[in-house]
Protein backbone atom coordinates (compact mmCIF):
# COMPACT_ATOMS: atom_id res chain seq x y z
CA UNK A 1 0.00 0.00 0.00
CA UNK A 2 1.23 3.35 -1.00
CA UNK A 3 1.88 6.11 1.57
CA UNK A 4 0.13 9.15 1.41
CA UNK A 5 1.97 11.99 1.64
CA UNK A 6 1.30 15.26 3.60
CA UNK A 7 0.50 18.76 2.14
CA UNK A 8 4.08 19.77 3.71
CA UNK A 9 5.85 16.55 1.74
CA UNK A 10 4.02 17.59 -1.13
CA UNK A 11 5.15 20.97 -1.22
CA UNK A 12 8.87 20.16 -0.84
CA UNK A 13 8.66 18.03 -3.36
CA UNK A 14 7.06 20.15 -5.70
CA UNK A 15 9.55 23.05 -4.56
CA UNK A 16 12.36 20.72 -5.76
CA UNK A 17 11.40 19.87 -9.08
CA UNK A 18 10.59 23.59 -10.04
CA UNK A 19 13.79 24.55 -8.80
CA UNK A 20 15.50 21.56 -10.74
CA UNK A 21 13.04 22.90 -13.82
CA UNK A 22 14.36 26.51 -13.30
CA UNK A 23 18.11 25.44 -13.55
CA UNK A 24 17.94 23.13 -16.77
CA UNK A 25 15.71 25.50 -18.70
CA UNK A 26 16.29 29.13 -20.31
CA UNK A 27 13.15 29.31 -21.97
CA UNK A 28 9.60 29.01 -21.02
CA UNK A 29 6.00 29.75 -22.15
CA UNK A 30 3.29 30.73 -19.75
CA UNK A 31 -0.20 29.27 -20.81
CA UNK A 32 -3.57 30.09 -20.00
CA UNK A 33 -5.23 26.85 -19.00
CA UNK A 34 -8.88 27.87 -18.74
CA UNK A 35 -11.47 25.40 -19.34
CA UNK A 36 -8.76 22.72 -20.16
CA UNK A 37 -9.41 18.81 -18.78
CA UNK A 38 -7.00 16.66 -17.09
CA UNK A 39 -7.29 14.51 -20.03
CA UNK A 40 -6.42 17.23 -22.66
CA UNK A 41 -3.63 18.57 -20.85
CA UNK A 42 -2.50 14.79 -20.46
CA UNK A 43 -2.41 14.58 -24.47
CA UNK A 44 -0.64 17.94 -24.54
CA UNK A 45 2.14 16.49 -22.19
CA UNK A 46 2.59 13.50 -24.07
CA UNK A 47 2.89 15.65 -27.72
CA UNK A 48 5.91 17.99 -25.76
CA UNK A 49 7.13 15.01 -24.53
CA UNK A 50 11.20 14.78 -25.49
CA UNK A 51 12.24 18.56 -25.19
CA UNK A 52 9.31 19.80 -23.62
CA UNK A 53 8.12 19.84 -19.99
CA UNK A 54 4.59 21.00 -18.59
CA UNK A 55 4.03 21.99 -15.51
CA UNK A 56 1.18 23.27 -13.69
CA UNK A 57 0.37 24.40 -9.72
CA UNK A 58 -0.82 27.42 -7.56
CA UNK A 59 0.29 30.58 -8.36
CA UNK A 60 1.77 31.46 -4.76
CA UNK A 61 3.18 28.16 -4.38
CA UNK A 62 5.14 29.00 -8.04
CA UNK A 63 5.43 32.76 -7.16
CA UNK A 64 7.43 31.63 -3.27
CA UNK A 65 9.79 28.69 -5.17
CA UNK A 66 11.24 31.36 -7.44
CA UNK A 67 11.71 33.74 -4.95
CA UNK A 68 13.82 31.03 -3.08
CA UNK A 69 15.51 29.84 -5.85
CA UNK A 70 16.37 33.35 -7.01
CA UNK A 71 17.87 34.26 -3.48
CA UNK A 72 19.82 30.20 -2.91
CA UNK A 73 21.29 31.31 -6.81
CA UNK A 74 21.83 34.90 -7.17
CA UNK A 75 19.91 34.70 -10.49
CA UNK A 76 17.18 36.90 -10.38
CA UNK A 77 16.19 36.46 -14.24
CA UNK A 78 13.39 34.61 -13.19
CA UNK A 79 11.71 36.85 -10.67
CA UNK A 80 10.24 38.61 -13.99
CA UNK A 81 7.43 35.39 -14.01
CA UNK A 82 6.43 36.10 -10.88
CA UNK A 83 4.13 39.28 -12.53
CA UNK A 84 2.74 36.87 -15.57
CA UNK A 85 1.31 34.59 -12.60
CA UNK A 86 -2.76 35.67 -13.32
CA UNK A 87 -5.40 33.31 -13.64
CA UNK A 88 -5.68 29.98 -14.63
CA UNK A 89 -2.10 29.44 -16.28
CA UNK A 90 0.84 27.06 -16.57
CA UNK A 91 4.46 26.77 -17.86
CA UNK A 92 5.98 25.23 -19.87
CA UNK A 93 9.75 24.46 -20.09
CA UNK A 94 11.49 23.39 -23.13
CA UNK A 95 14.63 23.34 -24.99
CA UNK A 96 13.45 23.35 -28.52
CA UNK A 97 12.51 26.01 -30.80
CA UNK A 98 9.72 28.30 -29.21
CA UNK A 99 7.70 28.51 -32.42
CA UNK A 100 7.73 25.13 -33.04
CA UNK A 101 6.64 24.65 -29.15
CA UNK A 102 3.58 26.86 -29.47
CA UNK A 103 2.39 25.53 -32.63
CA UNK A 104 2.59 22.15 -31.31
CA UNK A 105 0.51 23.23 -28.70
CA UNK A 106 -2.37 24.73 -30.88
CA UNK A 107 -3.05 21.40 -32.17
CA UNK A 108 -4.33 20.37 -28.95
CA UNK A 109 -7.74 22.20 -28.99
CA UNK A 110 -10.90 20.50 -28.10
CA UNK A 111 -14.44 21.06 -28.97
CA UNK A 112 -16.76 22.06 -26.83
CA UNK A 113 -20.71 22.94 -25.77
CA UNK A 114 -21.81 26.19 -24.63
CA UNK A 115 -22.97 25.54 -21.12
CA UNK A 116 -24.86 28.11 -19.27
CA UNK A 117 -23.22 30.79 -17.78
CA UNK A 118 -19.64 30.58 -19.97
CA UNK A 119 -18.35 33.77 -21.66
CA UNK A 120 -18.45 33.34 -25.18
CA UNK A 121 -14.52 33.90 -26.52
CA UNK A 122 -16.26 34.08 -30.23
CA UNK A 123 -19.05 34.85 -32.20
CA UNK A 124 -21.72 31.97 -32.28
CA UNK A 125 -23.82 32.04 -35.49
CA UNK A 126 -26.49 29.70 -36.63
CA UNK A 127 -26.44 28.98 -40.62
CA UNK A 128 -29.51 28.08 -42.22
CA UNK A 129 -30.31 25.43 -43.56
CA UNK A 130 -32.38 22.13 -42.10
CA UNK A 131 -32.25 21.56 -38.59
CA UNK A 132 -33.71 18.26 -38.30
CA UNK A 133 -36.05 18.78 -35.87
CA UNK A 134 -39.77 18.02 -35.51
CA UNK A 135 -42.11 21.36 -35.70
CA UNK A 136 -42.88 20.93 -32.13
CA UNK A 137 -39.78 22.87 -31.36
CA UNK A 138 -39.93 26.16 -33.11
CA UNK A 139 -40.56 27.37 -29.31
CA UNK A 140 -37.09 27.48 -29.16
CA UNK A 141 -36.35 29.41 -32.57
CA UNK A 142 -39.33 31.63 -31.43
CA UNK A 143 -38.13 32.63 -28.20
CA UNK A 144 -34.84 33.80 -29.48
CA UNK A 145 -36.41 35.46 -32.59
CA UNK A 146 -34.99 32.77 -35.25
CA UNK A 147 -36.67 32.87 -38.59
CA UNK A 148 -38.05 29.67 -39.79
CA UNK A 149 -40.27 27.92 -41.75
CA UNK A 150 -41.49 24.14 -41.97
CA UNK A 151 -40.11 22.29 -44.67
CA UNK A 152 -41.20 18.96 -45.37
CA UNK A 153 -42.16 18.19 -42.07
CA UNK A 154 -39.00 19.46 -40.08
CA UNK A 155 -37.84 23.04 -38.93
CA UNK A 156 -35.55 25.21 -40.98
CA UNK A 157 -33.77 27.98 -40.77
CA UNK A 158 -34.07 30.59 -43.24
CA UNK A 159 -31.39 33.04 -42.79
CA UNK A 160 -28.18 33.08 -40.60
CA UNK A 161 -28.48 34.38 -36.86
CA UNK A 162 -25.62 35.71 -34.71
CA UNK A 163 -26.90 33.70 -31.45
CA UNK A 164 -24.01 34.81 -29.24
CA UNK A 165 -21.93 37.83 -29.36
CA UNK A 166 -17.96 37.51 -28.27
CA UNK A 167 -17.57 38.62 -24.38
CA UNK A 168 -21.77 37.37 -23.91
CA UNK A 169 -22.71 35.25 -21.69
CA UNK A 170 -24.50 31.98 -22.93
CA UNK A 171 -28.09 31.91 -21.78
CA UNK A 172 -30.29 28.67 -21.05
CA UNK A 173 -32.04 28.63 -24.24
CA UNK A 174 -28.69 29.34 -26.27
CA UNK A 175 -27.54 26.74 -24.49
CA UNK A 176 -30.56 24.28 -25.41
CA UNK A 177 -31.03 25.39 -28.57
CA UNK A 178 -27.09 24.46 -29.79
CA UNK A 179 -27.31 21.61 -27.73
CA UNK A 180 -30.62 20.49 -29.68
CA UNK A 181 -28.55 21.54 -33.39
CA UNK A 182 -25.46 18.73 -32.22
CA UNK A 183 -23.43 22.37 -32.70
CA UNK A 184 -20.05 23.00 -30.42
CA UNK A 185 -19.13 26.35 -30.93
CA UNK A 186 -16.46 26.73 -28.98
CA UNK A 187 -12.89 25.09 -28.59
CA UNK A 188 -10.18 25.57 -25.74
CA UNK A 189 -6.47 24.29 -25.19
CA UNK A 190 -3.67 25.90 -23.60
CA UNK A 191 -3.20 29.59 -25.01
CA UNK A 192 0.36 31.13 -25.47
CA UNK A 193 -0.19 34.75 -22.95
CA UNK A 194 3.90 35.50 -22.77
CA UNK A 195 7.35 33.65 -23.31
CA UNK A 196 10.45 33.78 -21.55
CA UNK A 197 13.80 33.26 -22.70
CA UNK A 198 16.90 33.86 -20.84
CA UNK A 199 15.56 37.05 -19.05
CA UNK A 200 13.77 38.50 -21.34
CA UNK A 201 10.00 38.19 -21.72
CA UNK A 202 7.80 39.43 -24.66
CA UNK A 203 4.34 38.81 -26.66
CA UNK A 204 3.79 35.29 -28.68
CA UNK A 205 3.88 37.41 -31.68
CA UNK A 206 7.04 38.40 -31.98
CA UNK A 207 7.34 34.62 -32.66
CA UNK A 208 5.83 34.91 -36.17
CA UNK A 209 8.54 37.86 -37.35
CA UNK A 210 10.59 36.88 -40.46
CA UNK A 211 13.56 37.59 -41.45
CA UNK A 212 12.26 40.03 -43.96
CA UNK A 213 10.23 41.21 -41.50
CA UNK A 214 13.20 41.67 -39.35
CA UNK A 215 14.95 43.13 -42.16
CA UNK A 216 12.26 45.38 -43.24
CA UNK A 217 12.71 46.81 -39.03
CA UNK A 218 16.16 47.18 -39.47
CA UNK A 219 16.01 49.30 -42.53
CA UNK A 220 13.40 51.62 -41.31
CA UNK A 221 15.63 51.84 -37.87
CA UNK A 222 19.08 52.56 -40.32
CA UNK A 223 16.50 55.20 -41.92
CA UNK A 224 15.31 57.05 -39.13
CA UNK A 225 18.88 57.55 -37.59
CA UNK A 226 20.37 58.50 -40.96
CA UNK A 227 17.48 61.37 -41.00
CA UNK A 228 17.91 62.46 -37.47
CA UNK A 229 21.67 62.18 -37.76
CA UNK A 230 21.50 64.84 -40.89
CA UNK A 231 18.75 67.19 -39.28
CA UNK A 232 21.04 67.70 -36.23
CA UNK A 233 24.76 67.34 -37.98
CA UNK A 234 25.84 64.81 -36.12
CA UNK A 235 27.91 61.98 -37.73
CA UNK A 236 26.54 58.39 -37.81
CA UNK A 237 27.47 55.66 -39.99
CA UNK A 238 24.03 55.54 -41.75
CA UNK A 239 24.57 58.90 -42.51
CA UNK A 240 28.02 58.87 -43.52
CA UNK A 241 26.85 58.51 -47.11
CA UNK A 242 24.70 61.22 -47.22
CA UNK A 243 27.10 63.78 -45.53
CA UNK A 244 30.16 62.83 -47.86
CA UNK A 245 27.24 62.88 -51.27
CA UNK A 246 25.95 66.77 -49.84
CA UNK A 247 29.34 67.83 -49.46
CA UNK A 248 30.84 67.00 -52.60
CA UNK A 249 27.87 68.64 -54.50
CA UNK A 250 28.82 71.86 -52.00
CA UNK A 251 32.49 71.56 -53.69
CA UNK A 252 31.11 71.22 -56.97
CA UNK A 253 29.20 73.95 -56.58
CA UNK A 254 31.71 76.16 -55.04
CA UNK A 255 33.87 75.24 -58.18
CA UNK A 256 31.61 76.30 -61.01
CA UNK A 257 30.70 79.65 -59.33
CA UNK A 258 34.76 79.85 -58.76
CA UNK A 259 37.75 79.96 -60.91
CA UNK A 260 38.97 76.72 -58.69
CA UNK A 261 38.59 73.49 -60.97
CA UNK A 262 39.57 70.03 -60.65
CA UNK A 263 39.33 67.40 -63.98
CA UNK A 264 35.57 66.26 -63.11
CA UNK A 265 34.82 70.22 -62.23
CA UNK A 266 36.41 70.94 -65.81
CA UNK A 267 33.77 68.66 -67.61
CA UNK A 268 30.77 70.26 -65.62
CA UNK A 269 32.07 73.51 -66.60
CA UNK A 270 32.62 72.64 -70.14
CA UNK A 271 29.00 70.98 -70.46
CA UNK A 272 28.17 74.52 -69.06
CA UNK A 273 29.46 76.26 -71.71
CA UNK A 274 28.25 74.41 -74.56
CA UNK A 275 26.04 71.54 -73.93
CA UNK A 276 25.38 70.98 -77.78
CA UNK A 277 28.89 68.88 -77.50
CA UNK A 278 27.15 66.34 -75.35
CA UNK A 279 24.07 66.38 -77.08
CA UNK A 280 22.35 63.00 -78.29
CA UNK A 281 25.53 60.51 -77.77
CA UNK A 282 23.59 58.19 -75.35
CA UNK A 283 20.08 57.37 -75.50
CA UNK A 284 19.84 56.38 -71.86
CA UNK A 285 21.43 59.38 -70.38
CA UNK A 286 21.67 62.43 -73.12
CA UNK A 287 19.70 64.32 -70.65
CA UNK A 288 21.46 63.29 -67.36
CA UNK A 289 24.32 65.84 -66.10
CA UNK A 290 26.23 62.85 -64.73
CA UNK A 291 26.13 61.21 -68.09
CA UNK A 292 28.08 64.23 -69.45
CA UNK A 293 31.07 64.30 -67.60
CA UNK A 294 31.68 60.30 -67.60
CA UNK A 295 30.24 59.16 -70.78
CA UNK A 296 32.70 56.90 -72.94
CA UNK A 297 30.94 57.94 -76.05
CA UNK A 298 31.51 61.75 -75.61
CA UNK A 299 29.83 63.40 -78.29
CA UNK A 300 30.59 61.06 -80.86
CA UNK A 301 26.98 60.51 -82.98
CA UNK A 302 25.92 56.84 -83.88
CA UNK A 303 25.06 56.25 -87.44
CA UNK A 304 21.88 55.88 -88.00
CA UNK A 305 21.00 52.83 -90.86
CA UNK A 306 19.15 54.19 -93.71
CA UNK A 307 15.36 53.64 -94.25
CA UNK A 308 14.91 50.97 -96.59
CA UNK A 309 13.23 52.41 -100.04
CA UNK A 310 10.62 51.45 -101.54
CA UNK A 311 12.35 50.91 -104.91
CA UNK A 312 14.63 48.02 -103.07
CA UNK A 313 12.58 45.99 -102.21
CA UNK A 314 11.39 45.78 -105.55
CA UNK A 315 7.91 47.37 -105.82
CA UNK A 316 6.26 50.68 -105.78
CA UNK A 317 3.12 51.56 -103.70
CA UNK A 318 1.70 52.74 -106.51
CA UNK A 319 2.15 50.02 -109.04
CA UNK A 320 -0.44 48.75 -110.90
């Protein structure tokens, strides 16, 4: 026969395997467990099972055992799950990727009624079509203003209904009339609320970035500072480019209206003078100032093939 243990054995124990959790593990995802069975959550162990570890209990018993560990340890990382400790919720510990975690977790979702007195977490609507039932219960359709008519001997619905609204609680006759349709409108499994990973915690979201979307970040962040960097004149590396670009076009400038030259200021001033020289040599660029000082083609003209006559090819439009 087995011994029972005490609450105070119990505790200890429990103590030492979240403290044994909390030193093999660097990342961790805090679930909401609401309406979840023992059963369900036993299938959800058994998918993590490998790299995964699940692990549920009060919230001041969890809250106390990091506080102790973080003062036996020194490592106070931890101490920032003691403020994601609300409601009905879990952790779980794993090594593996966190995305992969979570998804693996979403499969486990169960269908279920809506029983009297739940908060809907969606929108309940009733499609039309043939309910099945005998006309002896269009009370029910009546009562919560269904439209119906009676179609070879059954009830059906004509046009879709919104039955429950998200954040509504379901009523008795919501609840009979779905239960009476065979509909489950709702589903619940363990919901990703935060994730932890080697001090730092932050939204499930951030899980679905890209690296383009990452990239797409960085870009805007390398564009901001090069912006700021040139309204205030301070030197940055993302504005680097700019600064050197604005101040050769100052010395450029400065050399035109000046009699100081240098050999690319000499072909700016002598495209100046007479642009005609540069005129038509490059059908991508003729009318591009940069095009004028390092063209290869200078003003060199291409020769242009004659139009084929009329006479060579050996007929006249107006031959007979």
């Amino acid at each position: 026969m087995a011994i029972k243990r005490t609450k105070a054995e119990k505790k200890i124990a429990y103590d030492k395997k979240l403290c044994s959790l909390l030193d093999e593990y660097s990342k961790v995802l805090i679930a909401a467990a609401d309406n979840v069975g023992s059963k369900q959550l036993q299938e959800i162990r058994k998918g993590l099972r490998g790299d995964s570890i699940v692990l549920m209990g009060k919230n001041t018993l969890i809250r106390r055992c990091i506080k102790v560990h973080a003062e036996k340890t020194g490592n106070k990382d931890y101490l920032e799950l003691s403020n994601l400790l609300i409601g009905n919720v879990g952790l779980i510990f794993t090594k593996g990727d966190l995305k992969e975690v979570r998804e693996e977790v979403a499969k486990y979702k169960v269908g279920a009624p809506a029983r009297v007195g739940l908060v809907a977490p969606v929108d309940v609507v009733v499609p039309p079509g043939n309910t099945g039932l005998d006309p002896s219960q269009t009370s029910f359709f009546q009562v919560l203003n269904i439209p119906t008519k009676i179609n070879k001997g059954t009830v059906e619905i004509i046009t879709p209904v919104e039955l429950i609204k998200k954040g509504d609680k379901v009523g008795s006759s919501e609840s009979a009339l779905l239960a009476k349709l065979g509909i489950r409108p709702f589903s619940y499994g363990l919901v990703i609320n935060n994730v932890y990973d080697s001090g730092s915690v932050f939204s499930p979201e951030v899980l679905d970035l890209t690296e383009e979307d990452l990239m797409d970040k960085f870009a805007s962040g390398v564009s901001m500072v090069a912006s700021l960097s040139l309204a205030i004149s301070y030197p940055t590396m993302a504005a680097a480019p700019h600064m050197f670009l604005n101040a050769y076009k100052n010395v450029l400038a400065i050399a035109i209206e000046t009699d100081y030259s240098y050999p690319h200021a000499d072909k700016i001033k002598e495209y100046l003078k007479d642009p005609s020289k540069f005129g038509s040599c490059c059908p991508s660029c003729c009318c591009c100032l940069r095009w004028c000082c390092c063209c290869p083609q200078g003003g060199e003209k291409k020769e242009e093939p004659a139009e084929e006559s009329d006479e060579e090819m050996g007929f006249s439009l107006f031959d007979d």
